[in-house]
PDB file of N, CA and C in Angstrom:
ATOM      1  N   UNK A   1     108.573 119.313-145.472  1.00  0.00           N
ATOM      2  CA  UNK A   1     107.335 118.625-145.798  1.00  0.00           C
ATOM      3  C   UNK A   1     106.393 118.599-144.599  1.00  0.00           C
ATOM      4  N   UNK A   2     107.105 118.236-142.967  1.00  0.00           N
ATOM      5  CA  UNK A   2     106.080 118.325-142.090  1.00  0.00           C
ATOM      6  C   UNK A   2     105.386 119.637-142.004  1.00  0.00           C
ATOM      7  N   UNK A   3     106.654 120.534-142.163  1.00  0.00           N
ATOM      8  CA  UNK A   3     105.943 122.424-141.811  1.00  0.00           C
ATOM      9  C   UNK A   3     104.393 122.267-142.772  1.00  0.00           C
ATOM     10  N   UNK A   4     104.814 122.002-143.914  1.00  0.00           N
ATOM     11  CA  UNK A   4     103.842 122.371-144.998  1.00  0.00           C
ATOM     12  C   UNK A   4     102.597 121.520-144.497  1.00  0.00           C
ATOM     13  N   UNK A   5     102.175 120.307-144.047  1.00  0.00           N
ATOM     14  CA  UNK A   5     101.284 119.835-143.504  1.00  0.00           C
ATOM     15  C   UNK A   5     100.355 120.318-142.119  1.00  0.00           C
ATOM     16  N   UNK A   6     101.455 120.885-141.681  1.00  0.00           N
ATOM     17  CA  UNK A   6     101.352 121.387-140.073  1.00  0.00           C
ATOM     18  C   UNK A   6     100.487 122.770-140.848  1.00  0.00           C
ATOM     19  N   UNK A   7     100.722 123.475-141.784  1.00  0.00           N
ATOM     20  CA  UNK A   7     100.320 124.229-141.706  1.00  0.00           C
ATOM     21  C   UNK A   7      98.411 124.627-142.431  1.00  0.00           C
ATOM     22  N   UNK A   8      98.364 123.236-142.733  1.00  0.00           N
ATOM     23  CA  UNK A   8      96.894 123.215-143.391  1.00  0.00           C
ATOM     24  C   UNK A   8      96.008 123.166-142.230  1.00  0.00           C
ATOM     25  N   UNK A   9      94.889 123.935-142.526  1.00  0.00           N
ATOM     26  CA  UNK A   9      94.030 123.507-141.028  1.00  0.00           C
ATOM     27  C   UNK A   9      92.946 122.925-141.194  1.00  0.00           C
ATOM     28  N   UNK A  10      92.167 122.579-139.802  1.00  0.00           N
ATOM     29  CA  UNK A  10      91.078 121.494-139.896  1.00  0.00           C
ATOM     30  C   UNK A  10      90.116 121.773-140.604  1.00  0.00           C
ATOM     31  N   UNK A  11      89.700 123.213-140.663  1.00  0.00           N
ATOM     32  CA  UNK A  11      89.036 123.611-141.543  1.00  0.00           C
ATOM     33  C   UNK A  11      88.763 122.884-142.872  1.00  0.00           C
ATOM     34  N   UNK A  12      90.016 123.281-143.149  1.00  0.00           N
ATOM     35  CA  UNK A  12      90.403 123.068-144.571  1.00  0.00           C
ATOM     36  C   UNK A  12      90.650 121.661-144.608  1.00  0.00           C
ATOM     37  N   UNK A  13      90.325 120.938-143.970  1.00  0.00           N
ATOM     38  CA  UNK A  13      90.699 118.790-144.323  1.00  0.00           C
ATOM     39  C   UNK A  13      89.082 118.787-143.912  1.00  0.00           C
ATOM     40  N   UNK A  14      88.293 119.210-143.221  1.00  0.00           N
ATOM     41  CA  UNK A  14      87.094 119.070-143.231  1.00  0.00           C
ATOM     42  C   UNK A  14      86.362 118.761-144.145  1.00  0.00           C
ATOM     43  N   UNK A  15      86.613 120.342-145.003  1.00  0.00           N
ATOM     44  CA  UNK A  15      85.857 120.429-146.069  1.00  0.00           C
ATOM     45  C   UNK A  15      86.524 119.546-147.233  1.00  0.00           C
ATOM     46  N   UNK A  16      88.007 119.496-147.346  1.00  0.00           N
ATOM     47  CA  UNK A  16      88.641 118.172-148.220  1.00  0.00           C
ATOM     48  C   UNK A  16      87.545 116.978-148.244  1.00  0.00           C
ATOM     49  N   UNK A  17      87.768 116.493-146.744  1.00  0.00           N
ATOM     50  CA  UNK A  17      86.499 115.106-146.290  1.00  0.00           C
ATOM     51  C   UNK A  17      85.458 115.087-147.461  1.00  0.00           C
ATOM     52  N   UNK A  18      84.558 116.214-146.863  1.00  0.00           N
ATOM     53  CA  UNK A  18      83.254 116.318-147.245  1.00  0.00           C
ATOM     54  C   UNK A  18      83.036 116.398-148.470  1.00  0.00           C
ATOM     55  N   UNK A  19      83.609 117.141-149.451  1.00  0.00           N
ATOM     56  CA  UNK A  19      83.722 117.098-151.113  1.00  0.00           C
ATOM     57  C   UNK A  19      84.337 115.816-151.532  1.00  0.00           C
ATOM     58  N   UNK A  20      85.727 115.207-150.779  1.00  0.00           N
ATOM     59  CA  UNK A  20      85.514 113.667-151.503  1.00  0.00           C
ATOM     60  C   UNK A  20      84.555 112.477-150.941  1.00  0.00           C
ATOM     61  N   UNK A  21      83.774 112.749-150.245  1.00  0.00           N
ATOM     62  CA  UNK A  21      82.689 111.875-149.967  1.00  0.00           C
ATOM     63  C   UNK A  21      81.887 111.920-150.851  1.00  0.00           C
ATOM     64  N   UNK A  22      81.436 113.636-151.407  1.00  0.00           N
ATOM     65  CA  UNK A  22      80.176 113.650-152.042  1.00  0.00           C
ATOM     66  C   UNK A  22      80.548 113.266-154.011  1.00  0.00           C
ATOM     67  N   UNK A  23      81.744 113.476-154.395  1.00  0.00           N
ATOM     68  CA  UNK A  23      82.676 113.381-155.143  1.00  0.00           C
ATOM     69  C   UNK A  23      82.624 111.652-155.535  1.00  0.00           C
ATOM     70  N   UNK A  24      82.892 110.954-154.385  1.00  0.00           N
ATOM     71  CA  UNK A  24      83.532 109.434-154.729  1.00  0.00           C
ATOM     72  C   UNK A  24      82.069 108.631-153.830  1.00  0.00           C
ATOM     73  N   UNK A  25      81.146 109.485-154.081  1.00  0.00           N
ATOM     74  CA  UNK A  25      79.698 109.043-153.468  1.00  0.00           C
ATOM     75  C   UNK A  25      80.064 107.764-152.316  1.00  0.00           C
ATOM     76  N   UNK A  26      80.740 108.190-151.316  1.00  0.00           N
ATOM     77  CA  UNK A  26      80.890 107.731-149.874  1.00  0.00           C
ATOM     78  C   UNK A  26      80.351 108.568-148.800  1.00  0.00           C
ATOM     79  N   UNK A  27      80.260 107.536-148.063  1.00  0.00           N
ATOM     80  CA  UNK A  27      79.186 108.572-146.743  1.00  0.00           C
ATOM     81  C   UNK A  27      79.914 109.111-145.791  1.00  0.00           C
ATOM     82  N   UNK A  28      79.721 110.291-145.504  1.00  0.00           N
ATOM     83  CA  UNK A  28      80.651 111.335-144.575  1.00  0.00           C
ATOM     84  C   UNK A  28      80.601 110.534-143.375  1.00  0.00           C
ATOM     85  N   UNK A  29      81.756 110.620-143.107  1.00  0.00           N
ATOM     86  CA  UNK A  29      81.548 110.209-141.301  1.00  0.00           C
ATOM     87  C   UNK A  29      82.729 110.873-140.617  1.00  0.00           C
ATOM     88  N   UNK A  30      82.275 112.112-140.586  1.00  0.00           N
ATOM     89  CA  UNK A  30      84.042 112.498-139.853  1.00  0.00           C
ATOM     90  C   UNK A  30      84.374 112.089-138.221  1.00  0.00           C
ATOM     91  N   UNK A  31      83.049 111.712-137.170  1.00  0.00           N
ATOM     92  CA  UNK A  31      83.465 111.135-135.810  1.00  0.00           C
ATOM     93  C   UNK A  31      83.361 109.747-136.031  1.00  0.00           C
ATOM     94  N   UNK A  32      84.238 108.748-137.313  1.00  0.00           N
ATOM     95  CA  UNK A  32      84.099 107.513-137.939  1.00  0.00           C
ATOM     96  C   UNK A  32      83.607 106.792-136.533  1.00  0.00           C
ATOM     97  N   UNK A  33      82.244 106.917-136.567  1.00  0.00           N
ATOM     98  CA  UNK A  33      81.181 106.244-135.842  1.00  0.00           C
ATOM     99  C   UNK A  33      80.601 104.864-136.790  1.00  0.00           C
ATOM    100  N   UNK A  34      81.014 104.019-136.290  1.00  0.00           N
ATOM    101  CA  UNK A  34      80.758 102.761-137.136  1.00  0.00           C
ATOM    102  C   UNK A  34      78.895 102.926-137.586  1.00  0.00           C
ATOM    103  N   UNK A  35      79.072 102.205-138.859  1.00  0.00           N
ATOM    104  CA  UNK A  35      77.837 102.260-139.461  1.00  0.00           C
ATOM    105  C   UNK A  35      77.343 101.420-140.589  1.00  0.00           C
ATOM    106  N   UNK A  36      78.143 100.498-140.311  1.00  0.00           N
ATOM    107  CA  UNK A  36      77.564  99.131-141.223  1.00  0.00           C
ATOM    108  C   UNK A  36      77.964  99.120-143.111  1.00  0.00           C
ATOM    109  N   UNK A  37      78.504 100.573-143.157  1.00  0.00           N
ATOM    110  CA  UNK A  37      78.326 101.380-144.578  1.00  0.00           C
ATOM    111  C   UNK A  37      79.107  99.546-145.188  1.00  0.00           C
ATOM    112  N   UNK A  38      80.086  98.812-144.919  1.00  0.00           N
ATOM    113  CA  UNK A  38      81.073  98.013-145.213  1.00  0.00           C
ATOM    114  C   UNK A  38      79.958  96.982-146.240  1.00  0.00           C
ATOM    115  N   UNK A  39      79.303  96.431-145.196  1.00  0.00           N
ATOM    116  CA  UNK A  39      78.074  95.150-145.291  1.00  0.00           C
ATOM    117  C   UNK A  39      76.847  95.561-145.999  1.00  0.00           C
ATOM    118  N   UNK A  40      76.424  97.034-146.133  1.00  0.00           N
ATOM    119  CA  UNK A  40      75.721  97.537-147.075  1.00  0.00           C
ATOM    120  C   UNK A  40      75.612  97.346-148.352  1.00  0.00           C
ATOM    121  N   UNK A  41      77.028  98.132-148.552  1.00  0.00           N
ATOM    122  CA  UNK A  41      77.495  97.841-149.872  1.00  0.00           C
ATOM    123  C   UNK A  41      78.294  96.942-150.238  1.00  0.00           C
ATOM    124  N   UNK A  42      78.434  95.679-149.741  1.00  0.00           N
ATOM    125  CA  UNK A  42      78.742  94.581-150.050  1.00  0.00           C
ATOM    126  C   UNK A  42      77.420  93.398-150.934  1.00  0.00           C
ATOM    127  N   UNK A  43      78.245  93.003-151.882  1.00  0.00           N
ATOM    128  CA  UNK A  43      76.969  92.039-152.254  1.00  0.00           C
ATOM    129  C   UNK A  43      76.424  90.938-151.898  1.00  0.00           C
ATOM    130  N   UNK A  44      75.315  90.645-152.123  1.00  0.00           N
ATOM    131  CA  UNK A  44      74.459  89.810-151.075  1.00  0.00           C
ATOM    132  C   UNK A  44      74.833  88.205-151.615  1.00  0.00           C
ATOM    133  N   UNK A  45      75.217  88.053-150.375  1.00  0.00           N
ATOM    134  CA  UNK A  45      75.422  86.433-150.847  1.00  0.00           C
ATOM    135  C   UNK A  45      74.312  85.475-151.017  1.00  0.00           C
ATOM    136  N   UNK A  46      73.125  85.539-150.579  1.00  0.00           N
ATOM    137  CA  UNK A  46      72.317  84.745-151.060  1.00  0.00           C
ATOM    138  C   UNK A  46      71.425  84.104-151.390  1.00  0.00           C
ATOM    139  N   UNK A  47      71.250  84.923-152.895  1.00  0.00           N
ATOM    140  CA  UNK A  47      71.066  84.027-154.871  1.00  0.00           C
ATOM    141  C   UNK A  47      71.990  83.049-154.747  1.00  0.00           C
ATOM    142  N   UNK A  48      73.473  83.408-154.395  1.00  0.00           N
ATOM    143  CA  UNK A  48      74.917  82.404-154.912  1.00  0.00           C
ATOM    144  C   UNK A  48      74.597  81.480-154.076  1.00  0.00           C
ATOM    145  N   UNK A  49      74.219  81.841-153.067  1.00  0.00           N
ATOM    146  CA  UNK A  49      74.654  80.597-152.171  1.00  0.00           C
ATOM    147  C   UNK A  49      73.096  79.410-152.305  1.00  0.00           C
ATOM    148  N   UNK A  50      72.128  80.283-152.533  1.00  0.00           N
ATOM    149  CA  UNK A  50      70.863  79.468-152.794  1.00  0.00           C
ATOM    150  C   UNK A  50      71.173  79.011-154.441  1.00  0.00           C
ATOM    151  N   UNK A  51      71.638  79.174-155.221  1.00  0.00           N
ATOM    152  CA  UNK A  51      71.869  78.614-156.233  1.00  0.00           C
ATOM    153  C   UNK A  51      72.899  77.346-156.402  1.00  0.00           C
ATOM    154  N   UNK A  52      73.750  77.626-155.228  1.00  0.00           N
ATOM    155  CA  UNK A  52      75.318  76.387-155.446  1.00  0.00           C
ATOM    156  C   UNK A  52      74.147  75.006-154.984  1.00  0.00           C
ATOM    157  N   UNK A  53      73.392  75.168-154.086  1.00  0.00           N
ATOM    158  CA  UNK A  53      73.264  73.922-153.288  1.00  0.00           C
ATOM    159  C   UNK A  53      71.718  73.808-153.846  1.00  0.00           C
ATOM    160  N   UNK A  54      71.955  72.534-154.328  1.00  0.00           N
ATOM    161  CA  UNK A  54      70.424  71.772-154.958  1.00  0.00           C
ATOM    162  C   UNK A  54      69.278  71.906-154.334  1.00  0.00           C
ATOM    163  N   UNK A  55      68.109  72.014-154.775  1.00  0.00           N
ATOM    164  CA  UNK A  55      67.029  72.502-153.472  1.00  0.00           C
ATOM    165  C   UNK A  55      66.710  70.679-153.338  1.00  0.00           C
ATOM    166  N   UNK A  56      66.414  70.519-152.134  1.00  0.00           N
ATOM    167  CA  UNK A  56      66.212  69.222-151.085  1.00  0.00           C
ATOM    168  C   UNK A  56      65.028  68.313-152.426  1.00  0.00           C
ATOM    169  N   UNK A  57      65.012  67.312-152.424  1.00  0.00           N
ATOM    170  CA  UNK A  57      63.404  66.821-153.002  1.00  0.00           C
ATOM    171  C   UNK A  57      63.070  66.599-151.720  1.00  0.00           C
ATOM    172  N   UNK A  58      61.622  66.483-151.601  1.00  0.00           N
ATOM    173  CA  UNK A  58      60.388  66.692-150.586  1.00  0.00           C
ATOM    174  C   UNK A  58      59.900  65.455-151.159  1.00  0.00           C
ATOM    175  N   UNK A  59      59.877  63.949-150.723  1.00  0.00           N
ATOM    176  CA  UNK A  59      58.782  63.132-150.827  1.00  0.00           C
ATOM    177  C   UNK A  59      57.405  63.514-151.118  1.00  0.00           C
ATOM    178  N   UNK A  60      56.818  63.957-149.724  1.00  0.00           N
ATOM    179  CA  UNK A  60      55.615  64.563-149.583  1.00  0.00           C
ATOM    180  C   UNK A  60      55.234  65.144-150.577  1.00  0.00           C
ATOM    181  N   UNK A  61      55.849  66.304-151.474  1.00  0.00           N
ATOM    182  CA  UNK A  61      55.634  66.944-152.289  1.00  0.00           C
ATOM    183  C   UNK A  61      55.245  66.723-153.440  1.00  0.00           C
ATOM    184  N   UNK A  62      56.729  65.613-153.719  1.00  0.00           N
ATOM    185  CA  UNK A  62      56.377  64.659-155.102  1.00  0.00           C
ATOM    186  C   UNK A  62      54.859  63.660-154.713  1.00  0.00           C
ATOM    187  N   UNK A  63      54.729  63.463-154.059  1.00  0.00           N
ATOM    188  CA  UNK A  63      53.555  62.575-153.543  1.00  0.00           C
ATOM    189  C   UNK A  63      52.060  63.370-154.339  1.00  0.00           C
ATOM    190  N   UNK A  64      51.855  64.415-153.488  1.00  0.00           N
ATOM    191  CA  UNK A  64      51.351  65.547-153.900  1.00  0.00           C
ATOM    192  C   UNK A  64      51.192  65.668-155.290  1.00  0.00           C
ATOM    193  N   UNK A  65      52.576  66.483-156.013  1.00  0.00           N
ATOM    194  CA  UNK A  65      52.252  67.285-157.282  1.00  0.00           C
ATOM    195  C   UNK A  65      51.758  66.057-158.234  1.00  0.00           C
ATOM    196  N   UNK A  66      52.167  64.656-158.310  1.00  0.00           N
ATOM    197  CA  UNK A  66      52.231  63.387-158.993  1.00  0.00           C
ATOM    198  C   UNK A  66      51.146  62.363-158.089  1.00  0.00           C
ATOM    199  N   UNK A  67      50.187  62.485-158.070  1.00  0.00           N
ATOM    200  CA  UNK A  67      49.282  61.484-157.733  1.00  0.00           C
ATOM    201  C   UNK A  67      48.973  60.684-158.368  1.00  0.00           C
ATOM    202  N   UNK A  68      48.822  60.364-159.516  1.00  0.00           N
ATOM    203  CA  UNK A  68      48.611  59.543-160.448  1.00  0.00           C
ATOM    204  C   UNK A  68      49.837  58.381-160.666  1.00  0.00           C
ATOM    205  N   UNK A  69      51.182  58.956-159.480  1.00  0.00           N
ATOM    206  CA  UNK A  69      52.192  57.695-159.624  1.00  0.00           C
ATOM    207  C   UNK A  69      51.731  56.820-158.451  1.00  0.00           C
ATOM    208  N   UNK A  70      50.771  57.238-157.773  1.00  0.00           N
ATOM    209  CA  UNK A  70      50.794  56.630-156.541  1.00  0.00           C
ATOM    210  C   UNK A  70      52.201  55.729-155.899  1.00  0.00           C
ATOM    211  N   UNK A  71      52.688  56.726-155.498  1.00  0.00           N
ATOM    212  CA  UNK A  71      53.958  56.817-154.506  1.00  0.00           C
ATOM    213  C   UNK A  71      53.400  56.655-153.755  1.00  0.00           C
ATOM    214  N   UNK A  72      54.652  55.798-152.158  1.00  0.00           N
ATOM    215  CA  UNK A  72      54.012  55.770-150.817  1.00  0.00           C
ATOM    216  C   UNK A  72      55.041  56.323-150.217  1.00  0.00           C
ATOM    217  N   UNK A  73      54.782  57.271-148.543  1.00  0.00           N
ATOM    218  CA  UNK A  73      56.195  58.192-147.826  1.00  0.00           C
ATOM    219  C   UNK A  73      55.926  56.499-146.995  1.00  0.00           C
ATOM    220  N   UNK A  74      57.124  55.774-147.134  1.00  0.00           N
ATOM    221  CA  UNK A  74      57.071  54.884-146.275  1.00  0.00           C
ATOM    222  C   UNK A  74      57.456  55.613-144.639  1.00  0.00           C
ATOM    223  N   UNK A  75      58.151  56.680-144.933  1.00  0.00           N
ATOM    224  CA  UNK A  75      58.900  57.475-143.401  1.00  0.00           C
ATOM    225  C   UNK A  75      57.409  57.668-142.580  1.00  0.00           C
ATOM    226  N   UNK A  76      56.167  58.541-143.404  1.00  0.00           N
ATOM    227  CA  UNK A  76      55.330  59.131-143.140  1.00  0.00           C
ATOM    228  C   UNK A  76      54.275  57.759-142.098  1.00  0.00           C
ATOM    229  N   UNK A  77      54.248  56.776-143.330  1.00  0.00           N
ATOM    230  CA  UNK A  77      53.084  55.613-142.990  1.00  0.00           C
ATOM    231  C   UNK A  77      54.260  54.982-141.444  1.00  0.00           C
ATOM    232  N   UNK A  78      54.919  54.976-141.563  1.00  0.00           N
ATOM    233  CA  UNK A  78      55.827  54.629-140.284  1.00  0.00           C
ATOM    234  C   UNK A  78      55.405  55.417-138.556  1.00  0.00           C
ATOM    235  N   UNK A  79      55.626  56.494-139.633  1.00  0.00           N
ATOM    236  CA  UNK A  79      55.380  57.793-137.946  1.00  0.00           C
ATOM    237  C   UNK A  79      54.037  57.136-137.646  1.00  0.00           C
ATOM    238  N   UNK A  80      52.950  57.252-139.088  1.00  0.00           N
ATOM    239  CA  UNK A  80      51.363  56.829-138.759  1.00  0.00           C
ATOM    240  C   UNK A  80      51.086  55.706-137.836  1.00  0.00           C
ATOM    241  N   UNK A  81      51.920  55.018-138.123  1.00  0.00           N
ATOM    242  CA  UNK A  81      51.701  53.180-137.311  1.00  0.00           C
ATOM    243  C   UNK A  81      52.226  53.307-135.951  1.00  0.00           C
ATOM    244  N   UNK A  82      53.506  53.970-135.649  1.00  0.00           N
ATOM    245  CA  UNK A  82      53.815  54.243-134.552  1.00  0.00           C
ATOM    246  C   UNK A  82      52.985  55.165-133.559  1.00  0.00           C
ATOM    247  N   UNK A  83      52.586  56.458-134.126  1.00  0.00           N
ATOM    248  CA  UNK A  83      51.328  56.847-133.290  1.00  0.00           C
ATOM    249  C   UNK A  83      50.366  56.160-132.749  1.00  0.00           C
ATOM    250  N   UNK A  84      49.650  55.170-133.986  1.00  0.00           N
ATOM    251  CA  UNK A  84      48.765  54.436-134.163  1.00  0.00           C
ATOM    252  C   UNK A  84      48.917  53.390-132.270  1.00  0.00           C
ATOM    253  N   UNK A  85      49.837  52.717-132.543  1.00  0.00           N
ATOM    254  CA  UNK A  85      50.909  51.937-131.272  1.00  0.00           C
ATOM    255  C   UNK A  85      50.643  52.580-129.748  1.00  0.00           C
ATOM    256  N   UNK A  86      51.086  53.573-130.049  1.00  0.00           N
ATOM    257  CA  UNK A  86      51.152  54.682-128.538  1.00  0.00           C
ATOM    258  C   UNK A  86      49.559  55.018-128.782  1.00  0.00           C
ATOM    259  N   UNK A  87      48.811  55.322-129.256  1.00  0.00           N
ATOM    260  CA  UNK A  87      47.313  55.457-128.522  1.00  0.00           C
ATOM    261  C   UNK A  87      47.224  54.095-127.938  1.00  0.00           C
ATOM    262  N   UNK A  88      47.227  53.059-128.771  1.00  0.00           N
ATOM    263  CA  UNK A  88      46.419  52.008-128.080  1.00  0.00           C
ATOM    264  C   UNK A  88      47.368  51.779-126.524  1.00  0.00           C
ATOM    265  N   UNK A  89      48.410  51.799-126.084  1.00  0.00           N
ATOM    266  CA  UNK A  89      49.529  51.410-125.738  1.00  0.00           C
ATOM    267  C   UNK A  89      48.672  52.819-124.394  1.00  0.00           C
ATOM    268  N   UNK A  90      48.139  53.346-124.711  1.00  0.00           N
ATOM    269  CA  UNK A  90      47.942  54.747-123.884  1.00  0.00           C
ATOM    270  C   UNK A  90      49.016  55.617-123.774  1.00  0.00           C
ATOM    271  N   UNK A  91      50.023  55.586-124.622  1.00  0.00           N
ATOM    272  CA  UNK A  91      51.025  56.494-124.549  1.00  0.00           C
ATOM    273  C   UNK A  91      50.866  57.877-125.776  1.00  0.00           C
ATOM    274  N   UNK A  92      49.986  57.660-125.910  1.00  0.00           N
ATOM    275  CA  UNK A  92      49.615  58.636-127.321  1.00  0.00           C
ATOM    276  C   UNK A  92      49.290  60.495-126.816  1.00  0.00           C
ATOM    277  N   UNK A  93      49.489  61.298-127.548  1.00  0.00           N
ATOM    278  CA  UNK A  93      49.254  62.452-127.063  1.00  0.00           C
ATOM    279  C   UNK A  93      47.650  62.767-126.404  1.00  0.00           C
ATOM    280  N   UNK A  94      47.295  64.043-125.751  1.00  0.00           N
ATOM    281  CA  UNK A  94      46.023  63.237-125.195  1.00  0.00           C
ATOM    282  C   UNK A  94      45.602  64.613-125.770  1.00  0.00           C
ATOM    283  N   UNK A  95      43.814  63.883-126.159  1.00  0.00           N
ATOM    284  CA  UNK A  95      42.799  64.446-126.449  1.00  0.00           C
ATOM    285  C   UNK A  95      42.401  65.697-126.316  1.00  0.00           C
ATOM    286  N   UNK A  96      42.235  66.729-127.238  1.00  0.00           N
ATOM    287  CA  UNK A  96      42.399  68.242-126.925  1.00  0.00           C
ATOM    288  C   UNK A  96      40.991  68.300-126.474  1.00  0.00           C
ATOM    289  N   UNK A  97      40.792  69.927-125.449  1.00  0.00           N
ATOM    290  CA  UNK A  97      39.897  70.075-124.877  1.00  0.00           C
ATOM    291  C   UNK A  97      38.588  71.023-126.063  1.00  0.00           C
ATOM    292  N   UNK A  98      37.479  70.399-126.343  1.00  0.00           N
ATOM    293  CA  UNK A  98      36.496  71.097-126.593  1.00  0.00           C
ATOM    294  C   UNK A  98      36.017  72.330-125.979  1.00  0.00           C
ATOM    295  N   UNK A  99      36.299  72.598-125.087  1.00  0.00           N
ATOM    296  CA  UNK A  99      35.298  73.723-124.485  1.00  0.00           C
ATOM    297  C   UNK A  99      36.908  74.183-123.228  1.00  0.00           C
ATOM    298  N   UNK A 100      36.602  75.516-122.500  1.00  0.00           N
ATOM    299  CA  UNK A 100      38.148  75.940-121.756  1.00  0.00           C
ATOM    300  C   UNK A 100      37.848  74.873-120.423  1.00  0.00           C
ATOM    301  N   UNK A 101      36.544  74.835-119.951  1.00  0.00           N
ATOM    302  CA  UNK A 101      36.381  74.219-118.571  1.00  0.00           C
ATOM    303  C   UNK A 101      37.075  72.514-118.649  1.00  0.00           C
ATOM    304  N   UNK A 102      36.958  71.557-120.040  1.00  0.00           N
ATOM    305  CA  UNK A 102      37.060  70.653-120.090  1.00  0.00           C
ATOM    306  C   UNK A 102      38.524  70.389-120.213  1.00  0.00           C
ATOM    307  N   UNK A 103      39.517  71.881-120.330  1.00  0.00           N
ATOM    308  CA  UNK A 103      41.410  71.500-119.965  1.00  0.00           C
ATOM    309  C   UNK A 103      41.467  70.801-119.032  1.00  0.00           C
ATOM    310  N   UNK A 104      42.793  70.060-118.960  1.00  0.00           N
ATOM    311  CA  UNK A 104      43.237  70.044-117.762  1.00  0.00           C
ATOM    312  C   UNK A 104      43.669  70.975-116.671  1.00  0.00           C
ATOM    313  N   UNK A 105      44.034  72.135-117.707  1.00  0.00           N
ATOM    314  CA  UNK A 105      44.322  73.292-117.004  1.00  0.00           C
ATOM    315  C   UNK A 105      43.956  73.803-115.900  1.00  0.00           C
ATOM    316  N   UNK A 106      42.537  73.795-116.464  1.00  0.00           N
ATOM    317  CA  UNK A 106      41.032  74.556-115.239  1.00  0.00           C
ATOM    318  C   UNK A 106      41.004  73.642-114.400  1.00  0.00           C
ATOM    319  N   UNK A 107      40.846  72.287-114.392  1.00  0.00           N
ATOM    320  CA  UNK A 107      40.753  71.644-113.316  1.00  0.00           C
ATOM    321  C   UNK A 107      42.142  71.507-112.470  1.00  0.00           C
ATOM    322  N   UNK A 108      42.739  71.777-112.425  1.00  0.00           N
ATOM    323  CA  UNK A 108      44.394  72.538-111.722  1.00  0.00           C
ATOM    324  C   UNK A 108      43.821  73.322-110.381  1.00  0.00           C
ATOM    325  N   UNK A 109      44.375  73.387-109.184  1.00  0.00           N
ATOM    326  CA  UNK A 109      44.351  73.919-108.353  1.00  0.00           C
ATOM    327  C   UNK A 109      44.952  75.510-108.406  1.00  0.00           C
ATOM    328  N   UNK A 110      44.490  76.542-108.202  1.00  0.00           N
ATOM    329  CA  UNK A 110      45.087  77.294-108.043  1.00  0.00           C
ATOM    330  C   UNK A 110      45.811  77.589-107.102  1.00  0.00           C
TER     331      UNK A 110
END
Protein backbone atom coordinates (compact mmCIF):
# COMPACT_ATOMS: atom_id res chain seq x y z
CA UNK A 1 0.00 0.00 0.00
CA UNK A 2 2.93 2.47 0.86
CA UNK A 3 4.80 1.47 -2.66
CA UNK A 4 1.50 2.27 -4.41
CA UNK A 5 1.28 5.82 -2.80
CA UNK A 6 4.98 6.47 -3.09
CA UNK A 7 4.46 5.98 -6.46
CA UNK A 8 1.84 8.77 -7.46
CA UNK A 9 3.47 12.04 -8.16
CA UNK A 10 3.06 15.66 -7.27
CA UNK A 11 2.02 16.29 -10.41
CA UNK A 12 -0.61 14.20 -10.29
CA UNK A 13 -2.05 15.29 -6.40
CA UNK A 14 -1.71 18.79 -7.77
CA UNK A 15 -3.95 18.53 -10.29
CA UNK A 16 -6.20 15.98 -7.85
CA UNK A 17 -6.16 19.46 -5.49
CA UNK A 18 -7.19 21.67 -8.13
CA UNK A 19 -10.23 19.70 -9.77
CA UNK A 20 -11.59 18.99 -6.19
CA UNK A 21 -11.53 22.57 -5.32
CA UNK A 22 -13.18 23.57 -8.49
CA UNK A 23 -15.54 20.37 -8.17
CA UNK A 24 -16.58 20.92 -4.29
CA UNK A 25 -16.41 24.88 -5.11
CA UNK A 26 -13.48 25.43 -2.43
CA UNK A 27 -10.70 27.77 -2.91
CA UNK A 28 -7.36 26.38 -4.06
CA UNK A 29 -4.71 27.03 -1.75
CA UNK A 30 -1.98 24.62 -2.30
CA UNK A 31 0.96 26.92 -0.15
CA UNK A 32 -2.27 26.71 2.61
CA UNK A 33 -1.51 30.40 3.16
CA UNK A 34 -4.16 31.37 5.62
CA UNK A 35 -7.03 33.33 4.18
CA UNK A 36 -9.92 33.91 6.25
CA UNK A 37 -11.85 31.42 3.62
CA UNK A 38 -13.21 29.75 7.45
CA UNK A 39 -15.05 33.25 8.69
CA UNK A 40 -16.16 34.03 5.15
CA UNK A 41 -18.17 31.40 4.77
CA UNK A 42 -19.38 31.20 8.04
CA UNK A 43 -22.74 32.79 8.87
CA UNK A 44 -23.10 36.09 10.14
CA UNK A 45 -24.06 36.31 13.52
CA UNK A 46 -25.57 39.51 13.66
CA UNK A 47 -29.52 39.54 12.65
CA UNK A 48 -29.41 36.58 15.59
CA UNK A 49 -27.75 38.28 17.86
CA UNK A 50 -29.54 41.79 17.13
CA UNK A 51 -32.75 39.97 17.25
CA UNK A 52 -32.23 37.83 20.80
CA UNK A 53 -31.72 41.13 22.75
CA UNK A 54 -34.66 43.73 22.97
CA UNK A 55 -33.75 47.05 21.42
CA UNK A 56 -33.11 49.56 24.64
CA UNK A 57 -36.37 52.13 25.01
CA UNK A 58 -34.89 55.68 24.63
CA UNK A 59 -36.87 58.09 26.99
CA UNK A 60 -35.83 60.91 24.85
CA UNK A 61 -37.28 59.26 21.99
CA UNK A 62 -40.56 58.32 23.43
CA UNK A 63 -40.59 61.99 24.56
CA UNK A 64 -40.17 62.95 21.00
CA UNK A 65 -42.30 60.48 18.85
CA UNK A 66 -45.40 61.07 21.70
CA UNK A 67 -45.65 64.70 22.54
CA UNK A 68 -48.99 64.95 23.14
CA UNK A 69 -48.26 62.58 26.43
CA UNK A 70 -46.23 65.20 27.71
CA UNK A 71 -43.69 63.01 29.42
CA UNK A 72 -40.81 64.54 31.45
CA UNK A 73 -36.72 62.89 31.12
CA UNK A 74 -36.48 63.62 34.80
CA UNK A 75 -32.50 62.20 34.15
CA UNK A 76 -32.34 64.98 31.36
CA UNK A 77 -34.08 68.08 33.55
CA UNK A 78 -31.50 66.85 36.31
CA UNK A 79 -28.24 67.10 34.08
CA UNK A 80 -30.18 70.69 33.06
CA UNK A 81 -30.29 71.97 36.79
CA UNK A 82 -26.96 70.71 37.54
CA UNK A 83 -25.30 72.58 34.66
CA UNK A 84 -27.58 75.29 35.46
CA UNK A 85 -25.57 75.10 39.34
CA UNK A 86 -21.97 75.00 37.88
CA UNK A 87 -22.44 78.20 35.67
CA UNK A 88 -23.62 80.18 38.42
CA UNK A 89 -21.13 78.38 40.89
CA UNK A 90 -18.46 79.43 37.92
CA UNK A 91 -17.71 75.94 37.45
CA UNK A 92 -19.61 75.61 34.20
CA UNK A 93 -17.92 74.89 30.83
CA UNK A 94 -16.60 78.17 29.41
CA UNK A 95 -17.90 80.26 26.69
CA UNK A 96 -16.88 79.33 23.10
CA UNK A 97 -14.83 81.71 21.12
CA UNK A 98 -16.65 83.86 18.35
CA UNK A 99 -13.96 84.86 16.22
CA UNK A 100 -10.04 82.59 16.26
CA UNK A 101 -8.26 85.76 17.99
CA UNK A 102 -10.91 85.70 20.90
CA UNK A 103 -9.56 81.61 21.95
CA UNK A 104 -7.81 81.17 24.61
CA UNK A 105 -5.60 79.49 22.46
CA UNK A 106 -4.20 82.65 20.56
CA UNK A 107 -3.71 84.42 23.55
CA UNK A 108 -1.18 81.45 24.71
CA UNK A 109 2.37 82.23 24.50
CA UNK A 110 4.16 80.67 21.97
Amino acid sequence: MAAAAAAIRPMRLVALTRTRSSVFQTAYNPTSARTGAKYLRARLRGPSMAKYYTPEANIAQLIRQWPELEMINLAEDERLQDVEDKKKRGKGAPKKAKEKGDSRRASRRR
